[in-house]
C-alpha atoms as a PDB file:
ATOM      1  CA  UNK A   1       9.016 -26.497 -21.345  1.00  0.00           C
ATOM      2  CA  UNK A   2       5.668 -25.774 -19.530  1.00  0.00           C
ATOM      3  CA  UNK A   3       5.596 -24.226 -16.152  1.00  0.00           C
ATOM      4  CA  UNK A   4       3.734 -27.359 -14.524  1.00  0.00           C
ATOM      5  CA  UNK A   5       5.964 -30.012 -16.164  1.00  0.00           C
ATOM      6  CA  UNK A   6       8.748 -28.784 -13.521  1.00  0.00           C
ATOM      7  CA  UNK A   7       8.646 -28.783 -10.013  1.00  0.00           C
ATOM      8  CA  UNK A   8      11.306 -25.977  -9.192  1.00  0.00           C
ATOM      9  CA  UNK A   9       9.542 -23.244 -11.578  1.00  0.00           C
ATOM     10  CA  UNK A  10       6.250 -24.307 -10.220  1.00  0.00           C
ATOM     11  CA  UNK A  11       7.531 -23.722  -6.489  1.00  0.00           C
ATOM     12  CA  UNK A  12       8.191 -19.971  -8.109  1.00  0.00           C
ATOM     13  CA  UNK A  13       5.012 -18.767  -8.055  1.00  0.00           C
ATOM     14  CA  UNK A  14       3.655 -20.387  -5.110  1.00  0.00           C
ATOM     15  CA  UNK A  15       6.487 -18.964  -3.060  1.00  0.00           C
ATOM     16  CA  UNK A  16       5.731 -15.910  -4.574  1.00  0.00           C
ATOM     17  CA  UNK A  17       1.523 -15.655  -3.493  1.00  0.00           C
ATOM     18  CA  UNK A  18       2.672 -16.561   0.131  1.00  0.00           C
ATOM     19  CA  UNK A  19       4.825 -13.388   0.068  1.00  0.00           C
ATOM     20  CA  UNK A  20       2.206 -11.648  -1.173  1.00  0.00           C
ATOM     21  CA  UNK A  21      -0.315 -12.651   1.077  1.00  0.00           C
ATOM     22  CA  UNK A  22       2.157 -11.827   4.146  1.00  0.00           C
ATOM     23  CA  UNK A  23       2.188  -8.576   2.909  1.00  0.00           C
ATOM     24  CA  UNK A  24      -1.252  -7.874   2.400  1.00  0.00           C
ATOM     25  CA  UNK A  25      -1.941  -9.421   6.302  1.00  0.00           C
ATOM     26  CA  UNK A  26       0.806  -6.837   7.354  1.00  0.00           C
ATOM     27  CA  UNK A  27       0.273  -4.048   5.530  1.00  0.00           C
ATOM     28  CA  UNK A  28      -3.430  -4.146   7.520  1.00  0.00           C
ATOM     29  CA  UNK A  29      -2.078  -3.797  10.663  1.00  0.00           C
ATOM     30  CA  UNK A  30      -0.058  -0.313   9.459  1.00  0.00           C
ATOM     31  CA  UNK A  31      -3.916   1.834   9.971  1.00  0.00           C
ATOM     32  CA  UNK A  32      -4.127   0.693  13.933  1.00  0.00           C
ATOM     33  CA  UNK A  33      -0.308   0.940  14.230  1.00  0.00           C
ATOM     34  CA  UNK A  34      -0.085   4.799  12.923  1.00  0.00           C
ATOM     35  CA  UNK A  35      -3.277   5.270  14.831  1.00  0.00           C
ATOM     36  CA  UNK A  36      -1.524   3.822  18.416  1.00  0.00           C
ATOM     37  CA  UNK A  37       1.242   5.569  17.874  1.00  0.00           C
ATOM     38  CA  UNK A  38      -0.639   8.936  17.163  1.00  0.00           C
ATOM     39  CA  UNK A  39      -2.699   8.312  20.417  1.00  0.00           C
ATOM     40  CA  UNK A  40      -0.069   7.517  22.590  1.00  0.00           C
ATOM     41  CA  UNK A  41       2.476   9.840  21.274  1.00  0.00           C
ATOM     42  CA  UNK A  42       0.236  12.816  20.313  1.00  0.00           C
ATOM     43  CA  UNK A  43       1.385  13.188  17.009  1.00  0.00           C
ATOM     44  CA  UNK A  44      -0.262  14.431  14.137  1.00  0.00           C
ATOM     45  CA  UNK A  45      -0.835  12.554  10.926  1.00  0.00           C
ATOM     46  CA  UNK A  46       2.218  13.673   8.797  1.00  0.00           C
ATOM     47  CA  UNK A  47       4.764  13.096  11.311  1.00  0.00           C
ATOM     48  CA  UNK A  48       3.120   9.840  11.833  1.00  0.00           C
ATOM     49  CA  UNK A  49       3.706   9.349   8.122  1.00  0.00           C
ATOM     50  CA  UNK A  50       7.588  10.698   8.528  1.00  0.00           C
ATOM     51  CA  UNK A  51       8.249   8.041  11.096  1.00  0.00           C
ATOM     52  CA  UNK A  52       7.060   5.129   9.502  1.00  0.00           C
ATOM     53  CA  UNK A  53       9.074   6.011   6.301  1.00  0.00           C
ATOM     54  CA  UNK A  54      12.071   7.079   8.165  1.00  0.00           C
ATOM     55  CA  UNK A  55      11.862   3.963  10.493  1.00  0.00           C
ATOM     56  CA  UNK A  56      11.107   1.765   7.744  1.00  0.00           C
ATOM     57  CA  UNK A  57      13.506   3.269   5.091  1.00  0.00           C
ATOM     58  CA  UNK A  58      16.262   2.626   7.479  1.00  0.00           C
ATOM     59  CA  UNK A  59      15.067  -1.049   8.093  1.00  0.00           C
ATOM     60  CA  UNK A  60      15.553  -2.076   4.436  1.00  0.00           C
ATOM     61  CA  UNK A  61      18.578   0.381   3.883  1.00  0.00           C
ATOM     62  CA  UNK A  62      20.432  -1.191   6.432  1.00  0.00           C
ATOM     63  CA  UNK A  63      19.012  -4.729   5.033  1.00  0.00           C
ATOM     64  CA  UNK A  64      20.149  -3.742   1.203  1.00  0.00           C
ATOM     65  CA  UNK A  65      23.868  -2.998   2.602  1.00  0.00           C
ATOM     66  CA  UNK A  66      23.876  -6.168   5.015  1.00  0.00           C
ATOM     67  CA  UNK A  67      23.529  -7.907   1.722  1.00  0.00           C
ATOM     68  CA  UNK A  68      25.994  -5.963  -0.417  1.00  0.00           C
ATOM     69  CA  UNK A  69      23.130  -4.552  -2.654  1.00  0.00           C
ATOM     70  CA  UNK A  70      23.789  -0.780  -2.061  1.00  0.00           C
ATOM     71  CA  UNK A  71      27.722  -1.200  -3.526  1.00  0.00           C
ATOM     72  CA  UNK A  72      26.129  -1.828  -6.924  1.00  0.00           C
ATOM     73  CA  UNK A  73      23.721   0.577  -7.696  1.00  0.00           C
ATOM     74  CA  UNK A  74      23.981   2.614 -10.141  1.00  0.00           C
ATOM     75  CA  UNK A  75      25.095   6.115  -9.726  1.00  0.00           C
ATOM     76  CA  UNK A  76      23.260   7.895 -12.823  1.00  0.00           C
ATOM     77  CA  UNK A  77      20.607  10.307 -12.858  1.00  0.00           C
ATOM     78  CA  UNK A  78      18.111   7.847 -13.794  1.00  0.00           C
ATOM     79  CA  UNK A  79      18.064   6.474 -10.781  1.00  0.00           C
ATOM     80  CA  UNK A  80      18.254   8.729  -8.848  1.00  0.00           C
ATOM     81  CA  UNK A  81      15.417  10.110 -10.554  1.00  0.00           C
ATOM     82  CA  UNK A  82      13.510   6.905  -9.793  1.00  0.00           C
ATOM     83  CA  UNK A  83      13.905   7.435  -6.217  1.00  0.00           C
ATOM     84  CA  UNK A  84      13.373  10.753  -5.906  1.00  0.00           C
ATOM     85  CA  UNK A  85       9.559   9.899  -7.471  1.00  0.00           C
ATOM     86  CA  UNK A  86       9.653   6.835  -5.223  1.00  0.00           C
ATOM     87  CA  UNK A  87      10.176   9.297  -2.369  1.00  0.00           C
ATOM     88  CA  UNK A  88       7.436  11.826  -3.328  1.00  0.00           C
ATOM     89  CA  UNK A  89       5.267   9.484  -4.002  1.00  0.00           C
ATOM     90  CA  UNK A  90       5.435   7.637  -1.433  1.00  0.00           C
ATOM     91  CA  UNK A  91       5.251  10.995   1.004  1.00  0.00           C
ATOM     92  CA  UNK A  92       1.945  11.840  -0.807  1.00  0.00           C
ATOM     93  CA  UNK A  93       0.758   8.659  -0.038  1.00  0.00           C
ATOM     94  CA  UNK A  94       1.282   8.109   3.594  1.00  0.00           C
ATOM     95  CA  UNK A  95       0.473  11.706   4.749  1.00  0.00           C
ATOM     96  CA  UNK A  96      -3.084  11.094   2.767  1.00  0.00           C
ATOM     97  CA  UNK A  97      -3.709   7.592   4.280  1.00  0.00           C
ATOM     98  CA  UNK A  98      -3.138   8.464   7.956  1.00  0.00           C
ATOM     99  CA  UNK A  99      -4.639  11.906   7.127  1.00  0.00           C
ATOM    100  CA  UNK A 100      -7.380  10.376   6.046  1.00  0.00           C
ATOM    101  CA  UNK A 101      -7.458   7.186   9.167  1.00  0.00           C
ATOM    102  CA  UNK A 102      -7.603  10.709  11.376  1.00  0.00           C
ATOM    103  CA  UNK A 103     -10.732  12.245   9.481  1.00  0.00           C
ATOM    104  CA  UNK A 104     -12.424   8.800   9.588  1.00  0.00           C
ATOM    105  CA  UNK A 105     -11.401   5.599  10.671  1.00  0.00           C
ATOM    106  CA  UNK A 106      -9.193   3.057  10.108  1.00  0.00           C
ATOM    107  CA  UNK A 107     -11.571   0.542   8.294  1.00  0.00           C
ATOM    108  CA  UNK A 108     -12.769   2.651   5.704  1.00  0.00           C
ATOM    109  CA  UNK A 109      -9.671   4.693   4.844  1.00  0.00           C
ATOM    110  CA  UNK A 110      -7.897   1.915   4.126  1.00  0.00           C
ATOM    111  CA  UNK A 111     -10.738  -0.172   2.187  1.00  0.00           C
ATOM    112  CA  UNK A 112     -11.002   2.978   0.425  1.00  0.00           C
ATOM    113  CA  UNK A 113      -7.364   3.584  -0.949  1.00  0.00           C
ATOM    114  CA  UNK A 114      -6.789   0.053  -1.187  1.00  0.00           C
ATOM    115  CA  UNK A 115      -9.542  -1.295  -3.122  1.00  0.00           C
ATOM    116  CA  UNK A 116      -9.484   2.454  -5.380  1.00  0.00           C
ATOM    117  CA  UNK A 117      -6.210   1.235  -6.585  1.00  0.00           C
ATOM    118  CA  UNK A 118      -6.763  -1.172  -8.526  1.00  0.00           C
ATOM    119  CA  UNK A 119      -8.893   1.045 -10.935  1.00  0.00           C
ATOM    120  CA  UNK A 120      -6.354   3.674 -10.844  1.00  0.00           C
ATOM    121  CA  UNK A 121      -3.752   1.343 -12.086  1.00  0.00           C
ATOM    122  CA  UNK A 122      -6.249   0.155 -15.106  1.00  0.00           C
ATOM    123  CA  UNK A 123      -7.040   3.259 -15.842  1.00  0.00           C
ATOM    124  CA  UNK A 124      -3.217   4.892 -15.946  1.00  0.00           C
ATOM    125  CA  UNK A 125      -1.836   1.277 -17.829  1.00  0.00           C
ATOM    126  CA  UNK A 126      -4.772   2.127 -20.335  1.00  0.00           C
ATOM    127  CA  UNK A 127      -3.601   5.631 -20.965  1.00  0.00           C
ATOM    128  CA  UNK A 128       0.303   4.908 -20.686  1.00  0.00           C
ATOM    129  CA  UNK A 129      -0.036   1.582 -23.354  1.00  0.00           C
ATOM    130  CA  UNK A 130      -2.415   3.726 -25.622  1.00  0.00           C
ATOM    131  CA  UNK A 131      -5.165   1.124 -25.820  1.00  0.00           C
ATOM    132  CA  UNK A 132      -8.769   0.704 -24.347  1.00  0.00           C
ATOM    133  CA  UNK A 133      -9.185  -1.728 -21.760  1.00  0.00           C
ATOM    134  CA  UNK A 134     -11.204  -4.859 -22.046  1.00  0.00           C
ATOM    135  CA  UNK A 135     -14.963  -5.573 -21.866  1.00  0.00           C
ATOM    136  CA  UNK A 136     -14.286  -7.716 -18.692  1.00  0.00           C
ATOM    137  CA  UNK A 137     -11.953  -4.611 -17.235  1.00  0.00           C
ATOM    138  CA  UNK A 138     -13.828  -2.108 -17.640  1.00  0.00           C
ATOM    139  CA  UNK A 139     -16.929  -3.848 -16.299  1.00  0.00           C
ATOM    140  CA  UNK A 140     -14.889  -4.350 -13.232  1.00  0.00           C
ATOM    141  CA  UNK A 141     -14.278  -0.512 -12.820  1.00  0.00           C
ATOM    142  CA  UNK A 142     -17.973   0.367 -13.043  1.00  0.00           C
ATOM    143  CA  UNK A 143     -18.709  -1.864 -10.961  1.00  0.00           C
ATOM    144  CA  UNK A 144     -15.905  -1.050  -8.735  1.00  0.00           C
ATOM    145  CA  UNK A 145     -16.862   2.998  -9.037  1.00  0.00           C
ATOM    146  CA  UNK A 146     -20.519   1.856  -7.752  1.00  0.00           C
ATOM    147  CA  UNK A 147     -19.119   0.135  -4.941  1.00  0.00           C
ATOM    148  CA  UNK A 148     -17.131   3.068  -3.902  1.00  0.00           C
ATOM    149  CA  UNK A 149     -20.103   5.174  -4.027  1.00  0.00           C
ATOM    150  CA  UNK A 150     -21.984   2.674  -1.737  1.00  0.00           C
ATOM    151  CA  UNK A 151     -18.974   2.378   0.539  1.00  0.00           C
ATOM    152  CA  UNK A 152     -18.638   6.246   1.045  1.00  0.00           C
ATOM    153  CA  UNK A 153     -22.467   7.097   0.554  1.00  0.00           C
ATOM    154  CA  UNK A 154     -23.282   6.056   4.027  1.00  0.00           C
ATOM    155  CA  UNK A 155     -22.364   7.367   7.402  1.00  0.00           C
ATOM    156  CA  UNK A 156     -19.712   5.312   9.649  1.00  0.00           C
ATOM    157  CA  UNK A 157     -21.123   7.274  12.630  1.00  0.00           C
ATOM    158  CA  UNK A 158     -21.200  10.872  14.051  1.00  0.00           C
ATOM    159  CA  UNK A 159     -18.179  13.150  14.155  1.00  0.00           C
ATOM    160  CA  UNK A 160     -16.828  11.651  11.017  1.00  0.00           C
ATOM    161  CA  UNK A 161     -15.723  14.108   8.407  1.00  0.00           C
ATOM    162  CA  UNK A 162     -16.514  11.692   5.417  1.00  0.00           C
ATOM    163  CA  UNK A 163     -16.125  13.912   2.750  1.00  0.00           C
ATOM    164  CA  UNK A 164     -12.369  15.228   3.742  1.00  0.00           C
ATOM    165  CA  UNK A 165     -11.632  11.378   4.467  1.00  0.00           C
ATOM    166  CA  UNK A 166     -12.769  10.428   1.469  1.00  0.00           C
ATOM    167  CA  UNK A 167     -10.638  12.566  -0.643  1.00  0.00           C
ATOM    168  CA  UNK A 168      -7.614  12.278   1.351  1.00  0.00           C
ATOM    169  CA  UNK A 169      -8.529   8.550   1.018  1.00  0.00           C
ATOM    170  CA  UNK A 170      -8.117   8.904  -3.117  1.00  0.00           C
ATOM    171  CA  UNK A 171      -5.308  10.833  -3.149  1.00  0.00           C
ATOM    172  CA  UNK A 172      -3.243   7.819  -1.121  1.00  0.00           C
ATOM    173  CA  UNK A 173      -4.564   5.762  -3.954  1.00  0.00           C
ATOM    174  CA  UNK A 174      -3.481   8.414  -6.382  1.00  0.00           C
ATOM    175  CA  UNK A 175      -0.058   8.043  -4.896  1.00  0.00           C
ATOM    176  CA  UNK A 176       0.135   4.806  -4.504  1.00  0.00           C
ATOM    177  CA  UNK A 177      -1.332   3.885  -7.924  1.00  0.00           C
ATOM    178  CA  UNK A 178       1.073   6.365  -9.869  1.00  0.00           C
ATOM    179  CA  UNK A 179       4.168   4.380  -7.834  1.00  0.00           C
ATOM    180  CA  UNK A 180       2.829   1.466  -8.936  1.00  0.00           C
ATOM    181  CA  UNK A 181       2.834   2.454 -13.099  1.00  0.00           C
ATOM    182  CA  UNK A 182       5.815   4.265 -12.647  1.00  0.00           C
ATOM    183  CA  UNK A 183       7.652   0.818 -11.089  1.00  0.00           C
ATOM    184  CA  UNK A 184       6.068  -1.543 -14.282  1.00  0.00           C
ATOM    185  CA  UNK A 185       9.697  -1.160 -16.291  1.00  0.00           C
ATOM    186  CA  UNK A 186      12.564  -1.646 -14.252  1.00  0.00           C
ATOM    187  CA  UNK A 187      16.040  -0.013 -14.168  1.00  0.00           C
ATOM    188  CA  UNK A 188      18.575  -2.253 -14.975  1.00  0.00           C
ATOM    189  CA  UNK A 189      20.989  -2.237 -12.246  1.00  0.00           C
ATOM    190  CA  UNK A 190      19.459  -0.647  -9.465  1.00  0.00           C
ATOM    191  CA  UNK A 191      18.218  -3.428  -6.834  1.00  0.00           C
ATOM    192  CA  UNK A 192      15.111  -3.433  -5.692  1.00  0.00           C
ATOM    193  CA  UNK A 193      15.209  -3.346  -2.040  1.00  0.00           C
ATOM    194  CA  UNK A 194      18.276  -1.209  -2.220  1.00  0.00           C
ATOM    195  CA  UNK A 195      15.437   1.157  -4.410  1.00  0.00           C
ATOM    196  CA  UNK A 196      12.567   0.947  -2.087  1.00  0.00           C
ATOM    197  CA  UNK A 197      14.935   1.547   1.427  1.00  0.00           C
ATOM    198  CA  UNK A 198      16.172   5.038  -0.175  1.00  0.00           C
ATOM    199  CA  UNK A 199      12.432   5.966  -1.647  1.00  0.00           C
ATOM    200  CA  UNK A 200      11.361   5.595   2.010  1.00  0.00           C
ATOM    201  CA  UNK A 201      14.183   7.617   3.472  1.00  0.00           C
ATOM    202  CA  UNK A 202      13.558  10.651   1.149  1.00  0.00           C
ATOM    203  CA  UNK A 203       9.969  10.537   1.412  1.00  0.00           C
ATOM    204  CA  UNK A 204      10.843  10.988   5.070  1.00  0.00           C
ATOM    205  CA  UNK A 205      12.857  13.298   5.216  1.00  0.00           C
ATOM    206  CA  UNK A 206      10.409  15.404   2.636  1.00  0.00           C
ATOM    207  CA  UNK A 207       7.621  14.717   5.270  1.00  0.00           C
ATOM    208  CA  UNK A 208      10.215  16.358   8.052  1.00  0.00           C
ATOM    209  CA  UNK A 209      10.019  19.378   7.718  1.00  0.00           C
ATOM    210  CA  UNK A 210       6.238  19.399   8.319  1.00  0.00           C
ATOM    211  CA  UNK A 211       6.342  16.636  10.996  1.00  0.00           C
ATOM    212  CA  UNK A 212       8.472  18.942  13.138  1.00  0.00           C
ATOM    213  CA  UNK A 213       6.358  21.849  12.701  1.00  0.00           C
ATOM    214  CA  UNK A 214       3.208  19.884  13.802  1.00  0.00           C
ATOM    215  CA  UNK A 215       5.315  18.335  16.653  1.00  0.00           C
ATOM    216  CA  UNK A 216       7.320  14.786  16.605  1.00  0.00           C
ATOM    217  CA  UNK A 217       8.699  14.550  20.402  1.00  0.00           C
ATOM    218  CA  UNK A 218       8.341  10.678  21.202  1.00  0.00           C
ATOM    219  CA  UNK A 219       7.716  10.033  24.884  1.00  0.00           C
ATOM    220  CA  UNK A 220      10.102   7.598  26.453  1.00  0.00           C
ATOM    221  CA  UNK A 221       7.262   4.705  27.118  1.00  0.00           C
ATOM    222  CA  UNK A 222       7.146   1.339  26.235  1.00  0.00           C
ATOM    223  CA  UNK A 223       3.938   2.284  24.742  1.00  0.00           C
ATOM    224  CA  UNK A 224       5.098   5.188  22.107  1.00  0.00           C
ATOM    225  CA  UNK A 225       8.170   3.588  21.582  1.00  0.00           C
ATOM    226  CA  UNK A 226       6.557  -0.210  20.762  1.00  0.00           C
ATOM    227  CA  UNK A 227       4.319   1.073  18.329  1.00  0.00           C
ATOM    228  CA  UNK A 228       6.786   2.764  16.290  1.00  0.00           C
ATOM    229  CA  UNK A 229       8.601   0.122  16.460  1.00  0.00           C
ATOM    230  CA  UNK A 230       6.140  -2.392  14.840  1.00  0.00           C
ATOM    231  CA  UNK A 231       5.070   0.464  12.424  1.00  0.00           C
ATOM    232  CA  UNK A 232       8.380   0.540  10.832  1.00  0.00           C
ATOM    233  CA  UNK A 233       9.115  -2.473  11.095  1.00  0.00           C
ATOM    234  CA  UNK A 234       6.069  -4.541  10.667  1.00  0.00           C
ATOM    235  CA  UNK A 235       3.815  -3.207   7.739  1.00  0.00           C
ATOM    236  CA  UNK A 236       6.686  -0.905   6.340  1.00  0.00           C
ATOM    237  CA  UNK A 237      10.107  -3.107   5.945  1.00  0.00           C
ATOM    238  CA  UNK A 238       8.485  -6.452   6.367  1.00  0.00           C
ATOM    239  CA  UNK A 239       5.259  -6.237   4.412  1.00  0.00           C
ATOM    240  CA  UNK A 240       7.006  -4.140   1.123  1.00  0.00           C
ATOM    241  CA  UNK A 241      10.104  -6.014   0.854  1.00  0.00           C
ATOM    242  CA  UNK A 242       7.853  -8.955   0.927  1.00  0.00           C
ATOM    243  CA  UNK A 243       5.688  -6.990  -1.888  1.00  0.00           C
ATOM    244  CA  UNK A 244       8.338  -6.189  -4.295  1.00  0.00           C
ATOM    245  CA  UNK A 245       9.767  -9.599  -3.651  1.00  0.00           C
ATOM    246  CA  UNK A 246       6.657 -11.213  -4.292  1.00  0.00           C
ATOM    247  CA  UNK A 247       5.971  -9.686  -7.097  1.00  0.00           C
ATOM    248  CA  UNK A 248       9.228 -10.611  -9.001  1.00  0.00           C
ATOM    249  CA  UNK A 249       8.244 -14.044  -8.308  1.00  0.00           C
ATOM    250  CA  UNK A 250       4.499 -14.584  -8.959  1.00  0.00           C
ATOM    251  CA  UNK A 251       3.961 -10.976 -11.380  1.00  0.00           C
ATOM    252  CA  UNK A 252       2.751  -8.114 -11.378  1.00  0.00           C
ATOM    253  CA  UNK A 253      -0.696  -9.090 -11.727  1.00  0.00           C
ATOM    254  CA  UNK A 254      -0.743 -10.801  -8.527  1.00  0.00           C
ATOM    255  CA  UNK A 255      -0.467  -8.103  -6.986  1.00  0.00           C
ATOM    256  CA  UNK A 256      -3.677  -7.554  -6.081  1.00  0.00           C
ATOM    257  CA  UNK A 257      -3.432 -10.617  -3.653  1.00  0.00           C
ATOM    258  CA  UNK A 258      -1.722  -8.050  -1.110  1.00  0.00           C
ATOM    259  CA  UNK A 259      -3.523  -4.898  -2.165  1.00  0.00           C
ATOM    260  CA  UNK A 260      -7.173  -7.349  -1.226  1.00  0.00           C
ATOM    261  CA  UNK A 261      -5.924  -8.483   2.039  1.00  0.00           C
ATOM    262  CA  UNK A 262      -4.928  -5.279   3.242  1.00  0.00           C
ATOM    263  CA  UNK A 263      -8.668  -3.938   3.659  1.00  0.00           C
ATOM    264  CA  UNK A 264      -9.892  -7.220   4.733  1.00  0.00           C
ATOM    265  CA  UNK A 265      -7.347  -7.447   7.361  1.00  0.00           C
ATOM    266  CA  UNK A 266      -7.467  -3.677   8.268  1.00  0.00           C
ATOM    267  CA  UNK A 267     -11.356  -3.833   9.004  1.00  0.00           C
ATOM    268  CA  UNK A 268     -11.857  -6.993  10.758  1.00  0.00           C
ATOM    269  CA  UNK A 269      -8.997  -5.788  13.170  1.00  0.00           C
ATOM    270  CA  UNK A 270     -10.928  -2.289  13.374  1.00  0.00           C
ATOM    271  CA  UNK A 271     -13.925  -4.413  14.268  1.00  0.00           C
ATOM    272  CA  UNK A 272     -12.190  -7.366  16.764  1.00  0.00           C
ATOM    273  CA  UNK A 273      -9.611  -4.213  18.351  1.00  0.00           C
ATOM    274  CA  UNK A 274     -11.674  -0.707  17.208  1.00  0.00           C
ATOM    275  CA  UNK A 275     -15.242  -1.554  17.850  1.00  0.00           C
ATOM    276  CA  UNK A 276     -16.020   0.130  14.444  1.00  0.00           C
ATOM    277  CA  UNK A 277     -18.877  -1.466  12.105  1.00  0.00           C
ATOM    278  CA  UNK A 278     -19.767  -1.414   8.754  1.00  0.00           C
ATOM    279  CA  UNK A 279     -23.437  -0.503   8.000  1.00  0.00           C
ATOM    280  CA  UNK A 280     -25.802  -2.727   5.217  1.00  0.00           C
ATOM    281  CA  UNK A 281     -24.673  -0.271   2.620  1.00  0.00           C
ATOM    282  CA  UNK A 282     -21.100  -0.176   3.058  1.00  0.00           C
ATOM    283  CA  UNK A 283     -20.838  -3.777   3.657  1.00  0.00           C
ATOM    284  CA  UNK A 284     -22.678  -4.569  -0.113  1.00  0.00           C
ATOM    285  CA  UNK A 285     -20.022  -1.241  -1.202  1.00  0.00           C
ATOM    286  CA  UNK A 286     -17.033  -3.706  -0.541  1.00  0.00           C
ATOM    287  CA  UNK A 287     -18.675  -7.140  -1.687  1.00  0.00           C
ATOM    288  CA  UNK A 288     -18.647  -5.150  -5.173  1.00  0.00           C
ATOM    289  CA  UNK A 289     -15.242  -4.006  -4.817  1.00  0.00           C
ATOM    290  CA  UNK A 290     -13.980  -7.094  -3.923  1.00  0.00           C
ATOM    291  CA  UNK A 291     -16.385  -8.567  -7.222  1.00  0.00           C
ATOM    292  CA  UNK A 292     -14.251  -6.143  -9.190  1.00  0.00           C
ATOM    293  CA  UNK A 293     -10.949  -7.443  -8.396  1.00  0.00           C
ATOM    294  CA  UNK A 294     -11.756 -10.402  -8.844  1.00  0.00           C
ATOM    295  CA  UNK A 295     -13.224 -10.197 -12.156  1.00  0.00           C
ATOM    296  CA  UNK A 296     -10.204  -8.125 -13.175  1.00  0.00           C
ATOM    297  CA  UNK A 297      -7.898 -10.690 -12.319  1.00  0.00           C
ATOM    298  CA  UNK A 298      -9.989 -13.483 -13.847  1.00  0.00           C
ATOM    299  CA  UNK A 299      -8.109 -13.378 -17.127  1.00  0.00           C
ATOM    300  CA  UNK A 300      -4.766 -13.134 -15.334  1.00  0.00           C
ATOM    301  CA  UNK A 301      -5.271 -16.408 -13.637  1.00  0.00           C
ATOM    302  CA  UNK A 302      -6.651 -18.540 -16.241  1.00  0.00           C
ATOM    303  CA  UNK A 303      -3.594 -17.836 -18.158  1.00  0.00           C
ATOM    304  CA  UNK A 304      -0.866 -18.458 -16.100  1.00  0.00           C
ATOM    305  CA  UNK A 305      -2.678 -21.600 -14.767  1.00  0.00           C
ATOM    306  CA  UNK A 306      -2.889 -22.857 -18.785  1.00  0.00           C
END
């Protein structure tokens, strides 16, 4: 029976683009939450990084056994495995996004990880399925590579160590994008909130170690606290359970829906809270990458609309 003939299985995917949506809005507010809670805490970008995973990890740990979701996962090395990569990756990915917020602001490091990952993923699916992407793809990564070098070509403004930034910037992608292909085929039997609460917890407690080195006393304000607080809770819990849930509803290819708000979101807060701007160049930089997202996902929603 065709998807629009019923109105249950077309409430599916709908449901599914709001949840992705909410997660792309919250995810942007994660860049100005680490960076709060950095200010007022004086903490340095990888225990930053350790708190929101540990805070958030907890958050959907103590969700998944609320819901009776931990009793049933599997105990085999496979998945264990699986969140033992989650973990890593997910450590490699936080320390290089607020590393790279730190070396140059909140706006561009996340428009640059964000909108980067999108071409990572196309290129890893391209390698991992052994065949070459299509015409219409891989005009969306060039133009995608020549926003990037418009985005990162010009300066943001004095004091800003763009080139560090940058690459810290792509390795978050890196990490980000390699959790993504790694989570296409799922493990039968291991939930995927249950999954995603013990990925954060051991990619927090593998970010420890050097989080208590560099310093993670919290001060008792309402301040420090608050914005820990909303960082776990917020962008991290919230925003990826939404993620994960959304995508199980709408597909994987709507992803992007979350992985395009986040930047938007991220940089008109920067401007509205921040007082950061985008120069000519930078702004043209993102129209592209936006243009290549869009023409990526072209194909993706004139099928599922058919």
């Amino acid at each position: 029976m065709p998807a629009h003939s019923s109105p249950a299985a077309a409430r599916i995917p709908r449901s599914g683009a709001a949840l992705l949506v909410l997660a792309g809005l919250l995810w942007g507010t994660g860049g100005l939450a680490g960076s709060l809670l950095a200010s007022r805490a004086g903490l340095q970008p990888v225990a930053v990084a350790a708190y929101r995973l540990l805070v958030g990890g907890a958050l959907i740990t103590a969700y998944a056994a609320a819901a009776g979701r931990l009793t049933t996962a599997p105990r085999t090395r496979a998945a264990a495995a699986r969140v033992a990569a989650s973990g890593l990756l997910l450590a490699v990915f936080q320390a290089a996004y607020f590393a790279a917020v730190e070396a140059t602001s909140v706006g561009l490091a996340t428009l640059t990880t964000m909108v980067a990952v999108p071409v990572l993923v196309t290129a890893g699916s391209a390698a991992l399925d052994r065949r070459l992407p299509t015409r219409r793809a891989a005009g969306s990564v060039v133009i995608a590579v020549g926003g990037l070098v418009l985005l990162l070509g010009s300066p943001v403004g004095a004091g800003t160590n763009r080139a560090t930034g940058a690459g810290l910037a792509l390795i978050a992608a890196l990490g980000f994008a390699v959790l993504t292909l790694d989570r296409r085929a799922p493990l039968p039997g291991l939930d995927r909130s249950a999954a995603t609460g013990l990925g954060f917890l051991v990619g927090g407690l593998l970010l420890l170690p050097i989080g208590l080195v560099t310093g993670m006393e919290l001060p008792p304000r309402v301040d420090a606290v608050g914005a820990l607080v909303f960082l776990g809770l917020v962008p991290t819990a919230v925003a990826y359970t939404s993620y994960f849930a959304g995508l199980h509803r709408a597909g994987a290819a709507a992803g992007v829906v979350a992985v395009l708000l986040e930047p938007l979101t991220a940089t008109l807060l920067a401007g509205l809270l921040g007082h950061e701007s985008m120069g000519g160049a930078q702004i043209l930089g993102a129209f592209l990458l936006l243009v290549s997202i869009g023409i990526q996902q072209a194909p993706a929603r004139a099928t599922s609309a058919s």
